[in-house]
C-alpha atoms as a PDB file:
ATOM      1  CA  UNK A   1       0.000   0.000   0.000  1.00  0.00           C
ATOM      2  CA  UNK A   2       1.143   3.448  -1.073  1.00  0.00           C
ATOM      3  CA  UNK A   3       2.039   6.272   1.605  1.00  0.00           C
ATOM      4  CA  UNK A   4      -0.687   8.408  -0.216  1.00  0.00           C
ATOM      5  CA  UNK A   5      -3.272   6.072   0.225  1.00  0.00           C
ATOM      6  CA  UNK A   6      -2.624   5.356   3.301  1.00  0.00           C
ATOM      7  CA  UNK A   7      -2.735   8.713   4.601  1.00  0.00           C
ATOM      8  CA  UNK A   8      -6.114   9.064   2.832  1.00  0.00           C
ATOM      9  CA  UNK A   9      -8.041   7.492   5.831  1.00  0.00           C
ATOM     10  CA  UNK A  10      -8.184  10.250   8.316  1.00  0.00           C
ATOM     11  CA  UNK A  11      -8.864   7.684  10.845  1.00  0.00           C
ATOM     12  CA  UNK A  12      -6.118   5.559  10.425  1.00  0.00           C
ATOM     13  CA  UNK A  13      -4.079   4.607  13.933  1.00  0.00           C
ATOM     14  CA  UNK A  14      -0.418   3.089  13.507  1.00  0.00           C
ATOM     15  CA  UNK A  15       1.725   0.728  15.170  1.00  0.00           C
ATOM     16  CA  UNK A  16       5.152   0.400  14.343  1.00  0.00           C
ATOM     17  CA  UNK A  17       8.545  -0.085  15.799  1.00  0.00           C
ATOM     18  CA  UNK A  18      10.391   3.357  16.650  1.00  0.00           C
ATOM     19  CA  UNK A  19      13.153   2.161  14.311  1.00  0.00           C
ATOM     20  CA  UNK A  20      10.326   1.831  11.544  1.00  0.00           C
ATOM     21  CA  UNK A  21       9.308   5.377  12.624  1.00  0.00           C
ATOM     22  CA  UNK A  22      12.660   6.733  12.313  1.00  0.00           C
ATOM     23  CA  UNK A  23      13.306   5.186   8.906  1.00  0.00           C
ATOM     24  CA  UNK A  24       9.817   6.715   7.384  1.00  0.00           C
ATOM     25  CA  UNK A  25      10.628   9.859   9.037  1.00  0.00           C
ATOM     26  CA  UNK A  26      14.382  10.060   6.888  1.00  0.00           C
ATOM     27  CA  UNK A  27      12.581   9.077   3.914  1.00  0.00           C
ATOM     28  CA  UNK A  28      10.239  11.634   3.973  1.00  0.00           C
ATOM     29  CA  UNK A  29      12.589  14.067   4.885  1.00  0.00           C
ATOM     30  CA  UNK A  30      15.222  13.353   1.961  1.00  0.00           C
ATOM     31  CA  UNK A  31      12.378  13.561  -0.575  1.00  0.00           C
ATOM     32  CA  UNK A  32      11.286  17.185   1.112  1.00  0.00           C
ATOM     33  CA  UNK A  33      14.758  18.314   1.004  1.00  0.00           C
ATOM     34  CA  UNK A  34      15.988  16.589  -2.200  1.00  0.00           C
ATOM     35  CA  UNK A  35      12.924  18.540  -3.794  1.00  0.00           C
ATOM     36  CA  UNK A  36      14.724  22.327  -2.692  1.00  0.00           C
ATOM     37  CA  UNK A  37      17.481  23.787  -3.950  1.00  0.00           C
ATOM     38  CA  UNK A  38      20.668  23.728  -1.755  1.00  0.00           C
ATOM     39  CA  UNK A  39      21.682  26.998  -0.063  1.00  0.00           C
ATOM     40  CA  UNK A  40      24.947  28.066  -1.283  1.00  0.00           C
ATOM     41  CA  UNK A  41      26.600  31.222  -0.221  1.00  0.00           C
ATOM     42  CA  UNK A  42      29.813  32.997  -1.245  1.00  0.00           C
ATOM     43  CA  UNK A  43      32.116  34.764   0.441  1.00  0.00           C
ATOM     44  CA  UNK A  44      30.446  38.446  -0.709  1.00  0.00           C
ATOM     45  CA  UNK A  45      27.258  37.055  -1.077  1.00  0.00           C
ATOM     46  CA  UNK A  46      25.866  36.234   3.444  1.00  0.00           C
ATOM     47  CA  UNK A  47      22.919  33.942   3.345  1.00  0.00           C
ATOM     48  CA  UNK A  48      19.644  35.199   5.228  1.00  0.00           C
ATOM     49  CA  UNK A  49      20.247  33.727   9.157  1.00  0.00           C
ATOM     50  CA  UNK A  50      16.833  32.019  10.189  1.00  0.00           C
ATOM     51  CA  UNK A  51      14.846  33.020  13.385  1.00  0.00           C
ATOM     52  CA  UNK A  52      14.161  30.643  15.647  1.00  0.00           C
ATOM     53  CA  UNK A  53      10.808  30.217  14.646  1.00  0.00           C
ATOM     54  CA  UNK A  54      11.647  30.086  10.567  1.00  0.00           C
ATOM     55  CA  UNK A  55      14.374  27.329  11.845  1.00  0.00           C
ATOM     56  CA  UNK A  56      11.697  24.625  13.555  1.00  0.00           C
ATOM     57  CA  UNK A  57       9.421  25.617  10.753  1.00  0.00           C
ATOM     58  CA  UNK A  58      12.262  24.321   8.421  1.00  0.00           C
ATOM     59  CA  UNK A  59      13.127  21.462  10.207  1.00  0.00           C
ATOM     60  CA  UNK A  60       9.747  20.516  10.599  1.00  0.00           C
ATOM     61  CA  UNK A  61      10.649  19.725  14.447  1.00  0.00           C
ATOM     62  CA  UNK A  62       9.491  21.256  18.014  1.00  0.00           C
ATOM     63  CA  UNK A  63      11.256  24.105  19.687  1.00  0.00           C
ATOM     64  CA  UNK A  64      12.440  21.499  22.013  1.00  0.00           C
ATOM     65  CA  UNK A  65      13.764  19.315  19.666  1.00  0.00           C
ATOM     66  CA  UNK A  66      16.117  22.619  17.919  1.00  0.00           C
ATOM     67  CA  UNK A  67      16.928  23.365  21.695  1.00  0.00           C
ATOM     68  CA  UNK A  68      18.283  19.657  22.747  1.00  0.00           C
ATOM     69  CA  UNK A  69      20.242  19.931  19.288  1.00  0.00           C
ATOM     70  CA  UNK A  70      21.629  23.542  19.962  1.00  0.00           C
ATOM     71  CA  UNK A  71      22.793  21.816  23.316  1.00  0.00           C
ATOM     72  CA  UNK A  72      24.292  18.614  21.981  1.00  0.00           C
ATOM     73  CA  UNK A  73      26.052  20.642  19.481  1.00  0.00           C
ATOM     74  CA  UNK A  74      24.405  19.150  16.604  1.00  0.00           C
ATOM     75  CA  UNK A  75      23.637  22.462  15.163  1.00  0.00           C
ATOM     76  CA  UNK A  76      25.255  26.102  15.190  1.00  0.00           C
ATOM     77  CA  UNK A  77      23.459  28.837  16.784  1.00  0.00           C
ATOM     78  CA  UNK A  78      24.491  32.674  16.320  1.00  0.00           C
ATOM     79  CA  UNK A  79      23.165  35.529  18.919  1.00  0.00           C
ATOM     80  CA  UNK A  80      22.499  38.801  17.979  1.00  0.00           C
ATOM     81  CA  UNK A  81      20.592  41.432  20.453  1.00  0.00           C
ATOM     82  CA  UNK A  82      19.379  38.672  22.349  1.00  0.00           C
ATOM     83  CA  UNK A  83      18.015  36.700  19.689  1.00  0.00           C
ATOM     84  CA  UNK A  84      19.006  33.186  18.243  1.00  0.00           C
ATOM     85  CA  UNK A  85      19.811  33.058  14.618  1.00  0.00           C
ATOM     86  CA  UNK A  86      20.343  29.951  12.228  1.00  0.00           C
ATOM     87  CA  UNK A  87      22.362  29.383   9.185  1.00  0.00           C
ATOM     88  CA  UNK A  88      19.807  27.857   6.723  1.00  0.00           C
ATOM     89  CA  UNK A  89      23.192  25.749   5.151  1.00  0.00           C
ATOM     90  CA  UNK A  90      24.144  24.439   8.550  1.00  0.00           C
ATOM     91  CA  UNK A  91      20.378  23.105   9.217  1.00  0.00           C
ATOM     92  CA  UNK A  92      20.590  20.958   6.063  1.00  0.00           C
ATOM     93  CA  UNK A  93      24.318  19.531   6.880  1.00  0.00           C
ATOM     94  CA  UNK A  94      23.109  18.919  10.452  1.00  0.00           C
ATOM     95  CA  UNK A  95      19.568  16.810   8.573  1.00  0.00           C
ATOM     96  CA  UNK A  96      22.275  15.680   6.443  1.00  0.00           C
ATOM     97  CA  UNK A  97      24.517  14.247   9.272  1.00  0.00           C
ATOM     98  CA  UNK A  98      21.764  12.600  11.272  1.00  0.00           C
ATOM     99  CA  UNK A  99      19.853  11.116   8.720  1.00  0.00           C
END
């Protein structure tokens, strides 16, 4: 059975293995990001730093999630007046890294 027509039924429950989970979850997120360009930046070109906010949005993950990751060092985070910024280049090696 496709993905698609499985996520037809809105009343469909699931039971699967966390490593099952895991796997669909890094499938789904290589097609998203396999379907966007790549950032790429030069030297006199700066790419646009992410809010916090824009940065789950990307990832598609909870603020908790980008926190516990900021923490563990899996991704960079850059302060500026208080505020946490994200490179949008370093999110997609970090998705890169762990998937």
């Amino acid at each position: 059975m496709e993905v698609a027509e499985i996520l037809k039924n809105e009343n469909a429950i699931f039971l699967m293995k966390s490593s099952d989970l895991q796997e669909f979850a890094t499938n789904i997120a290589r097609q998203v990001l396999s379907g966007q360009p790549k950032p790429t930046t030069t030297k006199q070109e700066a790419e646009k730093p992410f809010s916090q906010t824009e940065a789950i949005q990307f990832l598609g993950k909870s603020r908790q999630t980008l926190i516990a990751w900021r923490k563990k060092g899996i991704i960079q985070s850059y302060r500026l007046g208080g505020r946490i910024y994200y490179k949008p280049s370093e999110l997609v090696a970090a998705l890169e890294k762990l998937g």
